[in-house]
PDB file of N, CA and C in Angstrom:
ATOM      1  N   UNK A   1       0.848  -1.210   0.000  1.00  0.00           N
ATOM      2  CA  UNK A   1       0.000   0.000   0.000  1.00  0.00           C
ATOM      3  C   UNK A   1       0.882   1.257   0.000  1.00  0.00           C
ATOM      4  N   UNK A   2       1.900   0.898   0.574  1.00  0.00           N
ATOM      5  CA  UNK A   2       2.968   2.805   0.679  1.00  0.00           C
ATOM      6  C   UNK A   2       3.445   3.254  -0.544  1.00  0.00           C
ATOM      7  N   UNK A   3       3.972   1.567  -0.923  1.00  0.00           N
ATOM      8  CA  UNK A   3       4.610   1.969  -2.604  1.00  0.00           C
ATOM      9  C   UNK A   3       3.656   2.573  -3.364  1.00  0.00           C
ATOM     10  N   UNK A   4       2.353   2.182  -3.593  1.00  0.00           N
ATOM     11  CA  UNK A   4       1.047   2.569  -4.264  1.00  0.00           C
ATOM     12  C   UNK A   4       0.847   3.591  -3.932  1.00  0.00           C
ATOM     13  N   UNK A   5       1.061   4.719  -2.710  1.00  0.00           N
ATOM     14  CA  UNK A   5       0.368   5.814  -2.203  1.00  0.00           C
ATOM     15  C   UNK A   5       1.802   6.357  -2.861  1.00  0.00           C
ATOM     16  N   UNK A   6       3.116   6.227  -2.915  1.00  0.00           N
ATOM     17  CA  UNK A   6       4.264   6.651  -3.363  1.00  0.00           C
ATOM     18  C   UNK A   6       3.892   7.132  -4.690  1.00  0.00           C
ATOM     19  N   UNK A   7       3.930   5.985  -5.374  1.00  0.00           N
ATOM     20  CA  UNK A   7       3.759   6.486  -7.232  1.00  0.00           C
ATOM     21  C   UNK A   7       2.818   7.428  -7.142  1.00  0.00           C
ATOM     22  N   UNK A   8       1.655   7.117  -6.330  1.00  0.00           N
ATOM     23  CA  UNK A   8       0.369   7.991  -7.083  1.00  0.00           C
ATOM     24  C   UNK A   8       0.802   9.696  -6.835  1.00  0.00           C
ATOM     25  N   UNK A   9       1.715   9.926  -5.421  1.00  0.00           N
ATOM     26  CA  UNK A   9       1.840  10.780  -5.002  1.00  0.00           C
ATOM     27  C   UNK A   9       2.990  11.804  -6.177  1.00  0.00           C
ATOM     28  N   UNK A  10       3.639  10.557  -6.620  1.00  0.00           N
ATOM     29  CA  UNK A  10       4.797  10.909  -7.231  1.00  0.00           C
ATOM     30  C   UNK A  10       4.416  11.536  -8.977  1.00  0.00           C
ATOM     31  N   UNK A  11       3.349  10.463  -9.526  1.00  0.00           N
ATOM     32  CA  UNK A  11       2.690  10.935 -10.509  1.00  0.00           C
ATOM     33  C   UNK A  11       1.836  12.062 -10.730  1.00  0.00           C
ATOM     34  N   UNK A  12       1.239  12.525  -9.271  1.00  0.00           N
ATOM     35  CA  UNK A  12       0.276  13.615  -9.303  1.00  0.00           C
ATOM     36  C   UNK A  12       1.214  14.819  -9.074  1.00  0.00           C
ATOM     37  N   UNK A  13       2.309  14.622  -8.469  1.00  0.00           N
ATOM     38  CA  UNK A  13       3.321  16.040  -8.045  1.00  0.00           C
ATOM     39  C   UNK A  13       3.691  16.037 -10.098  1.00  0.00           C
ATOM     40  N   UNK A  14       4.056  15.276 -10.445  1.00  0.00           N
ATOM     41  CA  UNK A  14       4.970  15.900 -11.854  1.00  0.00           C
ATOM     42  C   UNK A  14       3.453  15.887 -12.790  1.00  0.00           C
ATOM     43  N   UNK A  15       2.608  15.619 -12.870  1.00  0.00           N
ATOM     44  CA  UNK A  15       1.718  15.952 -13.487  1.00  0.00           C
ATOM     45  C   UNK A  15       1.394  17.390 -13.463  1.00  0.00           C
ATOM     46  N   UNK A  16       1.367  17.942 -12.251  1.00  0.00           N
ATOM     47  CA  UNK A  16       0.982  19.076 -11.652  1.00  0.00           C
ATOM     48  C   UNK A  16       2.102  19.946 -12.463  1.00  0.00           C
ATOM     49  N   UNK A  17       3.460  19.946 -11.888  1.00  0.00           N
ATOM     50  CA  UNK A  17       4.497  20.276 -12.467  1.00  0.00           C
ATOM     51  C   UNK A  17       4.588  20.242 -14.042  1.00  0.00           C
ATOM     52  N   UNK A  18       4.271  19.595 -14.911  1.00  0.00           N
ATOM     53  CA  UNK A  18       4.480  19.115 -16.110  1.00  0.00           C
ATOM     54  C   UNK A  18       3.275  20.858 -16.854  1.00  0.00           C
ATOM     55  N   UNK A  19       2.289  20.191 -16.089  1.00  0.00           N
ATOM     56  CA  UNK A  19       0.987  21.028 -16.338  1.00  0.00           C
ATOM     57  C   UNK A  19       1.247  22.605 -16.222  1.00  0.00           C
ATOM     58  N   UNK A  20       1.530  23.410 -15.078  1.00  0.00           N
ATOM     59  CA  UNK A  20       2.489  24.302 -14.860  1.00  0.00           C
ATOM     60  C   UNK A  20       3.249  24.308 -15.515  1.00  0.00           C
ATOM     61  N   UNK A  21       3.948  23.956 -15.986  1.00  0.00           N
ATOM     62  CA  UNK A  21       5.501  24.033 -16.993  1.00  0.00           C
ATOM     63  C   UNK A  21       4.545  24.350 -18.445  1.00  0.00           C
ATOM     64  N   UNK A  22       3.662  23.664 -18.925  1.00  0.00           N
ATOM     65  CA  UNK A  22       3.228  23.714 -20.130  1.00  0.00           C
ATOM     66  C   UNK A  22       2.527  25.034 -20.571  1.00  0.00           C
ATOM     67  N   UNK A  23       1.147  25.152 -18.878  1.00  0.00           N
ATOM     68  CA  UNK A  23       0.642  26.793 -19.300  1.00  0.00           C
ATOM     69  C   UNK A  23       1.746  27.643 -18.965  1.00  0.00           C
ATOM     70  N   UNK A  24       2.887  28.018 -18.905  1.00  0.00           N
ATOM     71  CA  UNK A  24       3.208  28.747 -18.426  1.00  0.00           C
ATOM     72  C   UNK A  24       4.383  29.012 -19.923  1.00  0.00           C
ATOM     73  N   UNK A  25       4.691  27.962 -20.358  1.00  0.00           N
ATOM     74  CA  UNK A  25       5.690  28.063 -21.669  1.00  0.00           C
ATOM     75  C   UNK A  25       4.319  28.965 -22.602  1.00  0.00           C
ATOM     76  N   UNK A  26       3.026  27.840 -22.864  1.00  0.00           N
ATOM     77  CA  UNK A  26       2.153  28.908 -23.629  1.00  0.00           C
ATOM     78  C   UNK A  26       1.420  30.122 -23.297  1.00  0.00           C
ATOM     79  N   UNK A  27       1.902  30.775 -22.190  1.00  0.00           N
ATOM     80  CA  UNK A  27       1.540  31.760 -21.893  1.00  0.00           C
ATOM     81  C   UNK A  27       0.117  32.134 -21.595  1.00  0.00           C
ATOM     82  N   UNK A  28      -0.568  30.934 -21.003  1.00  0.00           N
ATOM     83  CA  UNK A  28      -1.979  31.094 -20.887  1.00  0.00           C
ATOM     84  C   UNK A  28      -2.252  31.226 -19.435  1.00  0.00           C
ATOM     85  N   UNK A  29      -1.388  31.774 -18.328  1.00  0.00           N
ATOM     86  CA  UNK A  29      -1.624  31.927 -16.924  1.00  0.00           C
ATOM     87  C   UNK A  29      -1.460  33.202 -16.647  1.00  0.00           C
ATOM     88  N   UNK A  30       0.031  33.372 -16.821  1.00  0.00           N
ATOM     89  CA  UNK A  30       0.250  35.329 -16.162  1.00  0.00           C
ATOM     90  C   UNK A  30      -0.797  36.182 -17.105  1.00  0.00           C
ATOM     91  N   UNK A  31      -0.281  35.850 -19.070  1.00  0.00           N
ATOM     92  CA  UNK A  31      -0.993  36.331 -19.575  1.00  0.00           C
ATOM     93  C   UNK A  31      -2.717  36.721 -19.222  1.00  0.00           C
ATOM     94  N   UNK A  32      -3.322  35.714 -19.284  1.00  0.00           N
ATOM     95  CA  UNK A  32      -5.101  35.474 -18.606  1.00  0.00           C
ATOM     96  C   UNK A  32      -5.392  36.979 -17.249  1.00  0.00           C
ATOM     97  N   UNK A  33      -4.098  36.351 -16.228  1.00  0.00           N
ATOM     98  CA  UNK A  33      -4.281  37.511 -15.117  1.00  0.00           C
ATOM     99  C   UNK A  33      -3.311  38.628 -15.297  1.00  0.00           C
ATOM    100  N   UNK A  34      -3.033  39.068 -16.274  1.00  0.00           N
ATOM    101  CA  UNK A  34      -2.265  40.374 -16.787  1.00  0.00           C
ATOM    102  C   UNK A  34      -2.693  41.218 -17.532  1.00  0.00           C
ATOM    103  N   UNK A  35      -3.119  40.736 -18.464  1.00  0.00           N
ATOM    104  CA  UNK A  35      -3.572  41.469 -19.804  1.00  0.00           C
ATOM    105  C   UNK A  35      -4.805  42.120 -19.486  1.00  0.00           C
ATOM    106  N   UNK A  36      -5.833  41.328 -19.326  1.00  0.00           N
ATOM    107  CA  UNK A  36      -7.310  41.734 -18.813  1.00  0.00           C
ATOM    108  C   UNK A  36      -7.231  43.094 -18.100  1.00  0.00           C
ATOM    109  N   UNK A  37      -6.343  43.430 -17.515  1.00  0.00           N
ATOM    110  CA  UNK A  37      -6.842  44.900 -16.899  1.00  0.00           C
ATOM    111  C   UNK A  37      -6.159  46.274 -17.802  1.00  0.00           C
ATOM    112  N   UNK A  38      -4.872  45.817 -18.570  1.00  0.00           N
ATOM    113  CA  UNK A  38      -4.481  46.696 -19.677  1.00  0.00           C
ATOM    114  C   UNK A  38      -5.478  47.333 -20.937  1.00  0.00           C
ATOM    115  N   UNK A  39      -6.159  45.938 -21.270  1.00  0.00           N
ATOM    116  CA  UNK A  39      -6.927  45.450 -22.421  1.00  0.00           C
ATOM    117  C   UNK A  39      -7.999  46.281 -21.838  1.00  0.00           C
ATOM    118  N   UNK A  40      -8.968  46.754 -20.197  1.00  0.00           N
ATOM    119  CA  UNK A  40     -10.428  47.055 -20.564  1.00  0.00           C
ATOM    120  C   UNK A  40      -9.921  48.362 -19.895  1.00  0.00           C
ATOM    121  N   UNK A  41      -8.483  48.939 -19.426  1.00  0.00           N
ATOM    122  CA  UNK A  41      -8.258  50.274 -19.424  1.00  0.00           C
ATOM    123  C   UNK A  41      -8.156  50.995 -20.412  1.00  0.00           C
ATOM    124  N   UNK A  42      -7.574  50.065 -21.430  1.00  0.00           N
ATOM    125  CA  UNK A  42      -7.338  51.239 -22.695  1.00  0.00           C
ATOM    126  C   UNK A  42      -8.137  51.061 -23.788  1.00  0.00           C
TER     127      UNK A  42
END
């Protein structure tokens, strides 16, 4: 059961990570909470 709670733990941390790494290369996170207030000031 530990080894099993291990991987899953281990698969859900780099998933997470992987996921993060990906929006963040395509620019769909800061961008999303950045832009929006430039974009309905001007």
């Amino acid at each position: 059961m530990s080894r099993v709670w291990k991987t899953v733990l281990v698969l859900a941390a780099t998933g997470t990570a992987v996921a993060l790494l990906r929006a963040r290369l395509d620019g769909r996170v800061e961008p999303a909470t950045v832009e929006p207030a430039p974009t309905t000031g001007a």
